[in-house]
C-alpha atoms as a PDB file:
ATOM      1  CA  UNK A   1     127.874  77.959 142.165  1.00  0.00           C
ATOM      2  CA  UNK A   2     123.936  79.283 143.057  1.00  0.00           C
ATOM      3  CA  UNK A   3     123.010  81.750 140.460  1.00  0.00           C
ATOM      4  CA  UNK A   4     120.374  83.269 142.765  1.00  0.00           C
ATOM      5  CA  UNK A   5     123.470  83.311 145.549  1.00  0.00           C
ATOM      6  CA  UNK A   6     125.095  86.107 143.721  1.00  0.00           C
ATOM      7  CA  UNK A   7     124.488  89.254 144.325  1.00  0.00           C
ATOM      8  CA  UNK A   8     121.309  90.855 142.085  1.00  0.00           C
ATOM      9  CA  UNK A   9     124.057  93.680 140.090  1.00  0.00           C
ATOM     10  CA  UNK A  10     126.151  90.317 139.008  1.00  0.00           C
ATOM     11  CA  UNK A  11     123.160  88.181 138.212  1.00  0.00           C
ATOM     12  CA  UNK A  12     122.209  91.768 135.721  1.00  0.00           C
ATOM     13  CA  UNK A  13     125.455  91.457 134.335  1.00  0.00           C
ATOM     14  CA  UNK A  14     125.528  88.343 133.484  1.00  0.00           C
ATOM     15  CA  UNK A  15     121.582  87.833 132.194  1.00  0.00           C
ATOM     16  CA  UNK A  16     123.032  90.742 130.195  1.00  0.00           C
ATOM     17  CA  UNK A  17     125.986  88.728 128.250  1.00  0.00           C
ATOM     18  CA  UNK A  18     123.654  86.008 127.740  1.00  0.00           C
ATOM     19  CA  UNK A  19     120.511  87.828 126.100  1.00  0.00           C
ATOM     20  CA  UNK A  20     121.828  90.962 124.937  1.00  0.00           C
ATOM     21  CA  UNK A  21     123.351  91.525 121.757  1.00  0.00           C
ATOM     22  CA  UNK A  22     125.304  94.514 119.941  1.00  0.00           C
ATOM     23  CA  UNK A  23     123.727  94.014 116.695  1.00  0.00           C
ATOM     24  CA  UNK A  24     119.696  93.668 115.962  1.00  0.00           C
ATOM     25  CA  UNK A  25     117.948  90.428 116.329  1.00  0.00           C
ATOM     26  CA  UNK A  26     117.140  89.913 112.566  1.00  0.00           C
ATOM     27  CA  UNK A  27     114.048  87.658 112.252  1.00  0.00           C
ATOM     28  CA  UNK A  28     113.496  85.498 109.004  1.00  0.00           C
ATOM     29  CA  UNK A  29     110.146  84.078 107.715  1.00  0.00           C
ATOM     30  CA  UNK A  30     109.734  80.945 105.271  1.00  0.00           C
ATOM     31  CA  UNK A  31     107.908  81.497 101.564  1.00  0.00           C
ATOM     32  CA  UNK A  32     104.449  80.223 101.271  1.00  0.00           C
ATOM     33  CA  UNK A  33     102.020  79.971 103.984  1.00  0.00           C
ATOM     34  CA  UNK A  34     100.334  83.201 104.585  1.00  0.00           C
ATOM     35  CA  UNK A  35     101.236  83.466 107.959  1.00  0.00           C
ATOM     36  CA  UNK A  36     104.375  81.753 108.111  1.00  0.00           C
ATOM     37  CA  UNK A  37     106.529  80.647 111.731  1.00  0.00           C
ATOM     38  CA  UNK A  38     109.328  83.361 112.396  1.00  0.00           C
ATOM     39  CA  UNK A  39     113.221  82.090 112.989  1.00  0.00           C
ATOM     40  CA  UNK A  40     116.753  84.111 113.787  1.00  0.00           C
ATOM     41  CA  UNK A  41     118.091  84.703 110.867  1.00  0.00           C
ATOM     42  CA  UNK A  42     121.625  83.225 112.535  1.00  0.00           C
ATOM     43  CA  UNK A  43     123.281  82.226 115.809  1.00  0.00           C
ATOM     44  CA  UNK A  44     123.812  85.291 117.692  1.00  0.00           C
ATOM     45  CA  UNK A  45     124.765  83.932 120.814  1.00  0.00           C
ATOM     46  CA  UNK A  46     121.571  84.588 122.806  1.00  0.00           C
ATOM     47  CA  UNK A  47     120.019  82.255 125.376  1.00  0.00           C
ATOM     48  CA  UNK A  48     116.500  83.300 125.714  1.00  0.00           C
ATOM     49  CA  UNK A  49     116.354  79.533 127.310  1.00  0.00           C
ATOM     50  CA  UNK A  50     117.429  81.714 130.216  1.00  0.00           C
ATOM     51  CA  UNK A  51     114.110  82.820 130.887  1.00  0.00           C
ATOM     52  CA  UNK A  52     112.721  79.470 131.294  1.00  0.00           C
ATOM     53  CA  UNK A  53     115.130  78.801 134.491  1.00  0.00           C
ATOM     54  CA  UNK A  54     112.436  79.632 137.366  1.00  0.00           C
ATOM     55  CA  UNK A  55     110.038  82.411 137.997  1.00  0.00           C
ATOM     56  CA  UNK A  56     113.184  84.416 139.485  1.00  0.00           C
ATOM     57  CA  UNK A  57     115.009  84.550 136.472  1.00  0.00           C
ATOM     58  CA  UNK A  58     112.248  85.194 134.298  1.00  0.00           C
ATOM     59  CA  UNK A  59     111.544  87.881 136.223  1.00  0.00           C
ATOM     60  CA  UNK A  60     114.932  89.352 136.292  1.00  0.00           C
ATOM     61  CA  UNK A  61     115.965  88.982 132.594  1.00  0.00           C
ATOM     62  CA  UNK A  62     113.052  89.503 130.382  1.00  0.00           C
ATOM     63  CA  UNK A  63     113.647  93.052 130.900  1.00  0.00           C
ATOM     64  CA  UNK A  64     116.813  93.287 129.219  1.00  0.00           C
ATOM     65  CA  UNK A  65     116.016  90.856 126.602  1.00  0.00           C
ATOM     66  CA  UNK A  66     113.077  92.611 125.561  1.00  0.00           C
ATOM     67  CA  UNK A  67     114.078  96.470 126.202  1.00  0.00           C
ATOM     68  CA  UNK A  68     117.800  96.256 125.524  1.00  0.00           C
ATOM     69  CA  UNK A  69     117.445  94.587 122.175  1.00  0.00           C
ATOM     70  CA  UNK A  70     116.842  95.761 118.713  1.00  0.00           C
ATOM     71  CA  UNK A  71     114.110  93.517 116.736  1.00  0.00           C
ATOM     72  CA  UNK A  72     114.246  93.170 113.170  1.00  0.00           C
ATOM     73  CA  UNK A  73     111.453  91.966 111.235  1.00  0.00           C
ATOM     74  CA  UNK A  74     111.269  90.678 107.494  1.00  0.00           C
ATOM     75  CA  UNK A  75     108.642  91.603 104.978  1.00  0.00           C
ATOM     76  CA  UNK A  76     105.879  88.937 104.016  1.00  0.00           C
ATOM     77  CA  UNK A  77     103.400  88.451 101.322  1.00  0.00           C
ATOM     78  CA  UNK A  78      99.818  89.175 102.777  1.00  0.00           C
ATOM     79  CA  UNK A  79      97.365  88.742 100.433  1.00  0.00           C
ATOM     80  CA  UNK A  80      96.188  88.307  96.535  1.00  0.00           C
ATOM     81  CA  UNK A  81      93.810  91.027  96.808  1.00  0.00           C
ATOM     82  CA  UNK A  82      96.536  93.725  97.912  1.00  0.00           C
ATOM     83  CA  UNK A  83      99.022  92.245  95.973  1.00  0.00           C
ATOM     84  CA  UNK A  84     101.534  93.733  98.431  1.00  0.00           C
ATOM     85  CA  UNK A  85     104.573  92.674 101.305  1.00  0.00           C
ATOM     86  CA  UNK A  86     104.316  94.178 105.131  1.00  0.00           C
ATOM     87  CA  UNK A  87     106.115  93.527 108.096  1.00  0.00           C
ATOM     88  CA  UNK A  88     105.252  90.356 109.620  1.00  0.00           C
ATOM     89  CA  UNK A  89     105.409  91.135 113.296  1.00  0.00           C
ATOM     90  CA  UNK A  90     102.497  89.226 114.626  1.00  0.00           C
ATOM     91  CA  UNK A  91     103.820  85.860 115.556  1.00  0.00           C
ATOM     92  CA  UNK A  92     106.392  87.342 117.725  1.00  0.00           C
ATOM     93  CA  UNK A  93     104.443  89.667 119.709  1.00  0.00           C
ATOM     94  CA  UNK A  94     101.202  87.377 119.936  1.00  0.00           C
ATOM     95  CA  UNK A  95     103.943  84.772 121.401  1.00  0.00           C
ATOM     96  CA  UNK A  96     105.638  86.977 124.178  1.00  0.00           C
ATOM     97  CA  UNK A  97     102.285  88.143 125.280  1.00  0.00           C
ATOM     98  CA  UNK A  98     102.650  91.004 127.716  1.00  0.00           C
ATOM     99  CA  UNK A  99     105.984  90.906 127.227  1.00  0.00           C
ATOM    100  CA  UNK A 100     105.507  92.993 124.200  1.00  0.00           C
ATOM    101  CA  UNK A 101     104.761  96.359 126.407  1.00  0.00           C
ATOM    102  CA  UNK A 102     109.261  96.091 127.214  1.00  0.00           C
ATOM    103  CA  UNK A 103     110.053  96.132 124.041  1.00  0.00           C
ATOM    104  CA  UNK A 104     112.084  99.622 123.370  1.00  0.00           C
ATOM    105  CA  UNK A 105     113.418  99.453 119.380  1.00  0.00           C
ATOM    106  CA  UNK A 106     111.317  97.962 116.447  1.00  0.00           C
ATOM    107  CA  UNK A 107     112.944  97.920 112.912  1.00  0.00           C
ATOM    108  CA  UNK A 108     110.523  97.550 110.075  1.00  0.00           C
ATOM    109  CA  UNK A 109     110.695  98.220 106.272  1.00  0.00           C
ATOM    110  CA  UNK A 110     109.261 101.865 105.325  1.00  0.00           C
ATOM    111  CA  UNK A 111     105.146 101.213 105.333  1.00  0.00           C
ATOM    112  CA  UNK A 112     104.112 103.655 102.462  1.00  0.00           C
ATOM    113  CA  UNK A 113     105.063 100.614  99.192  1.00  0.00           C
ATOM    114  CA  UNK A 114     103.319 100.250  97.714  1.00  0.00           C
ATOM    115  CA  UNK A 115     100.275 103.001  98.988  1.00  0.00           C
ATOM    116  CA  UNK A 116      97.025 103.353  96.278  1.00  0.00           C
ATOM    117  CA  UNK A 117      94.321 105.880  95.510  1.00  0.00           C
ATOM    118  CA  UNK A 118      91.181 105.794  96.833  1.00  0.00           C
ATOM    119  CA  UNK A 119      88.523 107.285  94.818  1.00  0.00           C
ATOM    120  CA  UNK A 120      85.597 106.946  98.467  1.00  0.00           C
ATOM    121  CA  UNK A 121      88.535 108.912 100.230  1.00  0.00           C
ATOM    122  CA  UNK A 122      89.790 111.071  97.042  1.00  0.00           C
ATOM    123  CA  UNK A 123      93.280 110.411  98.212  1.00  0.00           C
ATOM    124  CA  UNK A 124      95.957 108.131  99.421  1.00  0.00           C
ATOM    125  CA  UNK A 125      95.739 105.041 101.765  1.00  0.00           C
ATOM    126  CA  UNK A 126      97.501 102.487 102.944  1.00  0.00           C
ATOM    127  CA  UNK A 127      97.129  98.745 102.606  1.00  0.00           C
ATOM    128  CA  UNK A 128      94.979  97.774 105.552  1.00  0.00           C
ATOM    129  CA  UNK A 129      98.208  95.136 106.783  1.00  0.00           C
ATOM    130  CA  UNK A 130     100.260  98.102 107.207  1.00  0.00           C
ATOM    131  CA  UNK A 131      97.581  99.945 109.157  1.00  0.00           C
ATOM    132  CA  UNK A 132      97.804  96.425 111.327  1.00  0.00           C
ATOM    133  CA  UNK A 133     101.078  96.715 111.859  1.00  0.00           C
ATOM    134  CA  UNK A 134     101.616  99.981 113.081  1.00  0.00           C
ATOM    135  CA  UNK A 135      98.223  99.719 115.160  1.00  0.00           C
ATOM    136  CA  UNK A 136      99.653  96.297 116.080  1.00  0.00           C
ATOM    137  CA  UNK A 137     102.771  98.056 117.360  1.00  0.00           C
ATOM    138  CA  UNK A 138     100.890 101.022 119.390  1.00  0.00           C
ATOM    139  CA  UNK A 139      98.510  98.539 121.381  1.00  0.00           C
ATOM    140  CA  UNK A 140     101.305  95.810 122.365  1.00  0.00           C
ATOM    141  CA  UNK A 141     104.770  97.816 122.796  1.00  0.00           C
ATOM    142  CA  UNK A 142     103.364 100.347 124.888  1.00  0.00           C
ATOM    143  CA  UNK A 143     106.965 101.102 125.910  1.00  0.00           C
ATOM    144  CA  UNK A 144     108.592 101.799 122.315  1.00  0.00           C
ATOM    145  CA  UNK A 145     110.709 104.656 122.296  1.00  0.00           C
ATOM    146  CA  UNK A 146     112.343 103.841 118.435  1.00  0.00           C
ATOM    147  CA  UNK A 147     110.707 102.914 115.189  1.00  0.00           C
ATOM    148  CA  UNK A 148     113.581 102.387 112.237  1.00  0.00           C
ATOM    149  CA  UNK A 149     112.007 102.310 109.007  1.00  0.00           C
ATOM    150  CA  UNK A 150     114.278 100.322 106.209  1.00  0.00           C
ATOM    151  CA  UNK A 151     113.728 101.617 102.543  1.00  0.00           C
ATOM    152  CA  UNK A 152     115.303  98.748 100.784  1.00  0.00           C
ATOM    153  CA  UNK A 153     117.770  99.275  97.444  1.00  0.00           C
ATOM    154  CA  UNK A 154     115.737 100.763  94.200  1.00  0.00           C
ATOM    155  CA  UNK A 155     112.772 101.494  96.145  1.00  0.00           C
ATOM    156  CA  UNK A 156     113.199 104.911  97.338  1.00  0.00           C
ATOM    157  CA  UNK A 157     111.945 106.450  94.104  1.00  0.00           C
ATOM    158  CA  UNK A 158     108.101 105.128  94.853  1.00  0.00           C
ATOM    159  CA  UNK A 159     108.756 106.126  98.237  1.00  0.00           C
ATOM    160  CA  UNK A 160     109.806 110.323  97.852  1.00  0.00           C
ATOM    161  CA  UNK A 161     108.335 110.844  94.458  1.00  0.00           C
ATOM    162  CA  UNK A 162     107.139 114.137  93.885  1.00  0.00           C
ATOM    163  CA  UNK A 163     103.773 113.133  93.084  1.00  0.00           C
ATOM    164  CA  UNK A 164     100.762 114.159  95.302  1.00  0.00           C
ATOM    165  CA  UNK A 165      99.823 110.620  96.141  1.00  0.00           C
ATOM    166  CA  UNK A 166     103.406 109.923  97.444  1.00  0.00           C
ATOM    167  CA  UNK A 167     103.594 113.440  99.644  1.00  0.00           C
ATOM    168  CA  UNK A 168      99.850 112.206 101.029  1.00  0.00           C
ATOM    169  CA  UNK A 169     101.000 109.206 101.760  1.00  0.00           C
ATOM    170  CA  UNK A 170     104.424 110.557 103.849  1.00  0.00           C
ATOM    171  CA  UNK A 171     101.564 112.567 105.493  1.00  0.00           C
ATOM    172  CA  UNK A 172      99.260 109.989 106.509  1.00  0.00           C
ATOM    173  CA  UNK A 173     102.487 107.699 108.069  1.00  0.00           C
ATOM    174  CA  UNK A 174     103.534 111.020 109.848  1.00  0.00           C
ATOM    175  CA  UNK A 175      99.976 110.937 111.723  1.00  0.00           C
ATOM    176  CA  UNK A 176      99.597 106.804 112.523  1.00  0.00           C
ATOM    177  CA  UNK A 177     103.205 107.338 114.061  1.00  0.00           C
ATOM    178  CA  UNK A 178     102.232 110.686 116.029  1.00  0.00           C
ATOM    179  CA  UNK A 179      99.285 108.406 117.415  1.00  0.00           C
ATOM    180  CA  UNK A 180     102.025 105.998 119.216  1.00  0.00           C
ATOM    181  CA  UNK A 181     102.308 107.870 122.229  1.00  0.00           C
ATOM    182  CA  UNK A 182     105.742 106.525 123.865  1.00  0.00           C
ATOM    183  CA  UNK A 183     107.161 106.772 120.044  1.00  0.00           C
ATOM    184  CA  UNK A 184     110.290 109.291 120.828  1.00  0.00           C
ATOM    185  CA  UNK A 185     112.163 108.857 117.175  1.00  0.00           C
ATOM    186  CA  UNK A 186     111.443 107.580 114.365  1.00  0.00           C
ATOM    187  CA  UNK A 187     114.457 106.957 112.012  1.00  0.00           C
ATOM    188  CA  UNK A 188     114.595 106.233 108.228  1.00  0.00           C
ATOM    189  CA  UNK A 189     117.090 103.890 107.155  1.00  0.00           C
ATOM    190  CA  UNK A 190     118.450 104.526 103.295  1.00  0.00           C
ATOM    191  CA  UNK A 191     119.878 101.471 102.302  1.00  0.00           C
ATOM    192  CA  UNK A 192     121.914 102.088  98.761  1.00  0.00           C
ATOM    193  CA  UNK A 193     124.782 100.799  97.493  1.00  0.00           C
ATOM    194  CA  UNK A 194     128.033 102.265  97.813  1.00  0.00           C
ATOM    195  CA  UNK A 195     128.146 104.819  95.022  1.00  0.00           C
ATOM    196  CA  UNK A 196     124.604 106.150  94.733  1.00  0.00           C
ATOM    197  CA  UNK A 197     123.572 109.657  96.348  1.00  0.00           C
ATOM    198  CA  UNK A 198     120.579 110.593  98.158  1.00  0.00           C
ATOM    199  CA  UNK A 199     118.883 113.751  96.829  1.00  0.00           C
ATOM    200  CA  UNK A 200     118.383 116.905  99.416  1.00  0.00           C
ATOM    201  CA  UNK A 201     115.069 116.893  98.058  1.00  0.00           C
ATOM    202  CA  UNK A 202     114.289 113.395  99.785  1.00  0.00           C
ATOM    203  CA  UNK A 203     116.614 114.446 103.259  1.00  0.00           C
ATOM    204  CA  UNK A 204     113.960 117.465 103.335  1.00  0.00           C
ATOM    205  CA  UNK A 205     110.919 115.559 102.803  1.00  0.00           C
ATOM    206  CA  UNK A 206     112.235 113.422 105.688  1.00  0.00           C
ATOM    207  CA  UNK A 207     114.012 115.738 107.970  1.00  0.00           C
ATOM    208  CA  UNK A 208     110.562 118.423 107.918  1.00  0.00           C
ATOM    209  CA  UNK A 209     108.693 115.633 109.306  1.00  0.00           C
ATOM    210  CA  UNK A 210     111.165 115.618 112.527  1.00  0.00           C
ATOM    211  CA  UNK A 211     112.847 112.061 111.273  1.00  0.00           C
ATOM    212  CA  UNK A 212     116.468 111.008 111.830  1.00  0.00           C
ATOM    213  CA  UNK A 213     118.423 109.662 108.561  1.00  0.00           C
ATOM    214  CA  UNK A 214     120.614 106.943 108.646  1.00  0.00           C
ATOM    215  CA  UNK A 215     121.998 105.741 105.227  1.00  0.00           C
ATOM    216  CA  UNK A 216     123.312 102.071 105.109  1.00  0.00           C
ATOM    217  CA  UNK A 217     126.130 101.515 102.612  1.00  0.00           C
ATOM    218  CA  UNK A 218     125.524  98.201 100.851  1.00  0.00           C
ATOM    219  CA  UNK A 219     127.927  96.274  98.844  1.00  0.00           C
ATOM    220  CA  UNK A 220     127.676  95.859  95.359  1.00  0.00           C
ATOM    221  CA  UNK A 221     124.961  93.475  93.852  1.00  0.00           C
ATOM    222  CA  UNK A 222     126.545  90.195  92.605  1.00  0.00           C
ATOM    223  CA  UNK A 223     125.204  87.458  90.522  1.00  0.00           C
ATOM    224  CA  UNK A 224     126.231  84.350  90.614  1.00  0.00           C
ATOM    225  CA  UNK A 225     125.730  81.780  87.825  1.00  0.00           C
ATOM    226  CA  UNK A 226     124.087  78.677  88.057  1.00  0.00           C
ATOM    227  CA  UNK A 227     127.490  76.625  88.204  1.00  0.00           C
ATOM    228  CA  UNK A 228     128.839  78.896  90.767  1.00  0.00           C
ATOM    229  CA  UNK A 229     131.667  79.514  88.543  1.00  0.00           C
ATOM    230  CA  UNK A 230     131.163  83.135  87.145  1.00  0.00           C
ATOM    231  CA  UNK A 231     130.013  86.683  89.268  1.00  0.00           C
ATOM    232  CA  UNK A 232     128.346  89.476  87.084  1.00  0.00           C
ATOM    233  CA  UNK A 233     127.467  92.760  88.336  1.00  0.00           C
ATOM    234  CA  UNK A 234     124.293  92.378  86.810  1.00  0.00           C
ATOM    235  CA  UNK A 235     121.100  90.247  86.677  1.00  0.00           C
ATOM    236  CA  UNK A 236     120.725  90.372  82.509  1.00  0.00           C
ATOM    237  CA  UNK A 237     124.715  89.319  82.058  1.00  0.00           C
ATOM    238  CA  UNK A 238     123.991  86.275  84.535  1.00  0.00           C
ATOM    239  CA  UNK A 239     120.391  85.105  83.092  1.00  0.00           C
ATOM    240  CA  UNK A 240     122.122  85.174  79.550  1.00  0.00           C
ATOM    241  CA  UNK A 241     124.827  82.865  81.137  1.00  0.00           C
ATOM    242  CA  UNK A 242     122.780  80.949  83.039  1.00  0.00           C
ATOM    243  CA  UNK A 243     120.690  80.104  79.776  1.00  0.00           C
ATOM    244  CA  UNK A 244     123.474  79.073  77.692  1.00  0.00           C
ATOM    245  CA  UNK A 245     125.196  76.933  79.934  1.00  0.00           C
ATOM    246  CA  UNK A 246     121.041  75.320  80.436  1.00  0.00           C
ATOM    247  CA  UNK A 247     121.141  74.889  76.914  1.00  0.00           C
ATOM    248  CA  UNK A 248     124.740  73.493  76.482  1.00  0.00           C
ATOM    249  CA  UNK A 249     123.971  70.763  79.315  1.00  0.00           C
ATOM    250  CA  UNK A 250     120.983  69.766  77.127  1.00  0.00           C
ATOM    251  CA  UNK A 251     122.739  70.123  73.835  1.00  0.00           C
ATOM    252  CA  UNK A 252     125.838  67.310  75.580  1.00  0.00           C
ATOM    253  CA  UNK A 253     123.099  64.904  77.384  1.00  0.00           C
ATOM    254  CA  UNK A 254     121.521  64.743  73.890  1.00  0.00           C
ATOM    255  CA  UNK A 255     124.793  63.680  72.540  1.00  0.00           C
ATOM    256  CA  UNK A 256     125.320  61.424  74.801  1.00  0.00           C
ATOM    257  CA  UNK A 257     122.239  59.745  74.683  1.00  0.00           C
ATOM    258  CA  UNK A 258     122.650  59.508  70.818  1.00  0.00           C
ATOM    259  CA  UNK A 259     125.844  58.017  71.459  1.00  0.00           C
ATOM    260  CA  UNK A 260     124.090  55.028  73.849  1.00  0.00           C
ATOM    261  CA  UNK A 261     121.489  54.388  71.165  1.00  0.00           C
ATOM    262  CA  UNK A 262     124.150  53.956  68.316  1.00  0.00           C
ATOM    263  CA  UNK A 263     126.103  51.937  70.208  1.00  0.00           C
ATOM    264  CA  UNK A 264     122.835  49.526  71.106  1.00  0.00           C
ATOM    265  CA  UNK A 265     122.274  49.838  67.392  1.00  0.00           C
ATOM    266  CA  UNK A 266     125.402  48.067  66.693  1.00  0.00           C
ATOM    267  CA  UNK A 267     126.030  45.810  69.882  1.00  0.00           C
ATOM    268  CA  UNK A 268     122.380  44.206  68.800  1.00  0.00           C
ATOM    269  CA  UNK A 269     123.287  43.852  65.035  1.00  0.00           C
ATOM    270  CA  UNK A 270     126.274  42.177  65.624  1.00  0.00           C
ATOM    271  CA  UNK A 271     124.793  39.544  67.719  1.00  0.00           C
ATOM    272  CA  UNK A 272     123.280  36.749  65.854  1.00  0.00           C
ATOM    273  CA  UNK A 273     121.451  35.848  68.715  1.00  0.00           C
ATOM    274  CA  UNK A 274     119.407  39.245  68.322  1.00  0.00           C
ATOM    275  CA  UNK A 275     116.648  38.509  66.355  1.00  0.00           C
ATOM    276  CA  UNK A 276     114.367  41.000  66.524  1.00  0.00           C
ATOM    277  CA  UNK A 277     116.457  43.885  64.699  1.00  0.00           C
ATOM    278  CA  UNK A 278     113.712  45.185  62.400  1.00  0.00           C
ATOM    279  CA  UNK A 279     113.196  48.138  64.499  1.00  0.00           C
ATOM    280  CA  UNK A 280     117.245  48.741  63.496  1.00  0.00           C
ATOM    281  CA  UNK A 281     117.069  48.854  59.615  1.00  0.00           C
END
């Protein structure tokens, strides 16, 4: 059957099984070179290979791929100096090229973490890779209508402190995200795990600034020991573990080399071949 013999609403539909998915396209990046290759974090079923049919259907389907998806992208360490992790969005947009200005729904972790003092400004700024980023994203996706902004477990306290610094920094993000014009919502994404509470104080902070709220539930943390024999709901319990059983393993292979030695030690002195024993006595 001719793809391109199909009517155009069919050909939509099915460019639309093949490179749309439900869920967000969660992006991964390795540890250790500064500006490391990004990868799917699983297989999701997409065939971006679609695109690289003919002209036709690259015409057709980037579209959908690029303004009916949800991107997801992970944090990365940027630099010594600034001692800090951003969102590492600039291999994928510098490889898509144009196609950046489709792309409809960006999710990034919260940009104010870690924010400092500057005493030339007198006040809050942000780490000049999170400026990138969100300049980044208002020169390329000139077509974004959603920004989600992930606040991670345990780090919500340096985000909605009640400290001056923190409110200056909320402010400063509020303006840098006013300056995207196609940006219609911006939504913050809580994610906790399953029995902690948010505090109306932080909803406020949020919800004055015309964001949305979304709270992810998480399941609780588990650690699992170095043998893979033993969870613990916490990191201490498993580290304590995890060092006996380290020191146990050492304690036996110690043993166990004695053992080989004092066997030698006899094998050799009951050979009256062996003549060079003196080592022995």
């Amino acid at each position: 059957m001719n793809l391109f013999g199909l009517p155009k609403e069919i050909r939509l539909q099915i460019y639309s099984e093949l490179l749309v998915h439900l869920e967000p396209i969660v992006f991964l990046a390795d540890h250790g070179p500064p500006s490391p290759p990004l990868f799917r974090s699983k297989r999701d079923g997409l065939c971006p290979a679609l695109l690289q049919l003919n002209k036709q259907a690259h015409s057709e389907a980037s579209p959908l791929l690029y303004s009916n998806n949800r991107f997801r992208f992970p944090d990365v360490f940027t630099s010594i100096s600034s001692a800090t992790d951003s969102a590492h969005i600039t291999p994928f947009l510098s490889q898509i090229g144009s196609q950046a200005s489709l792309i409809r729904y960006i999710c990034i972790t919260f940009p104010t973490y870690p924010s400092f003092y500057d005493p030339q400004y007198d006040g809050a700024r942000f780490r000049e890779s999170n400026i990138k980023n969100l300049e980044l994203i208002r020169d390329k996706c000139t077509s974004i209508t959603t920004l989600e902004l992930s606040i991670p477990p345990n780090r919500e306290d340096f985000v909605f402190d009640d400290s001056s610094m923190a409110i200056e920094t909320l402010d400063l993000l509020d303006t840098r995200l006013k300056g995207i014009p196609s940006l219609k919502e911006i939504i913050v994404d809580f994610q906790v795990y399953s029995e902690e509470d948010l505090s109306d104080d932080r909803m406020k902070k949020i919800r004055d600034r015309g964001w949305a709220i979304e709270v992810t539930k998480l399941p609780k943390p588990i650690w699992i020991s170095i043998d893979d024999r033993v969870e613990f709901d916490n990191k201490e319990d498993c580290d304590a573990y995890n060092e006996e059983q380290l020191q146990f393993e050492c304690q036996r292979e110690q043993e166990k080399e004695d053992e080989r030695w004092e066997e030698e030690y006899y094998r050799r002195r009951r050979d009256p071949y062996w003549k060079n024993d003196s080592d022995y006595d």
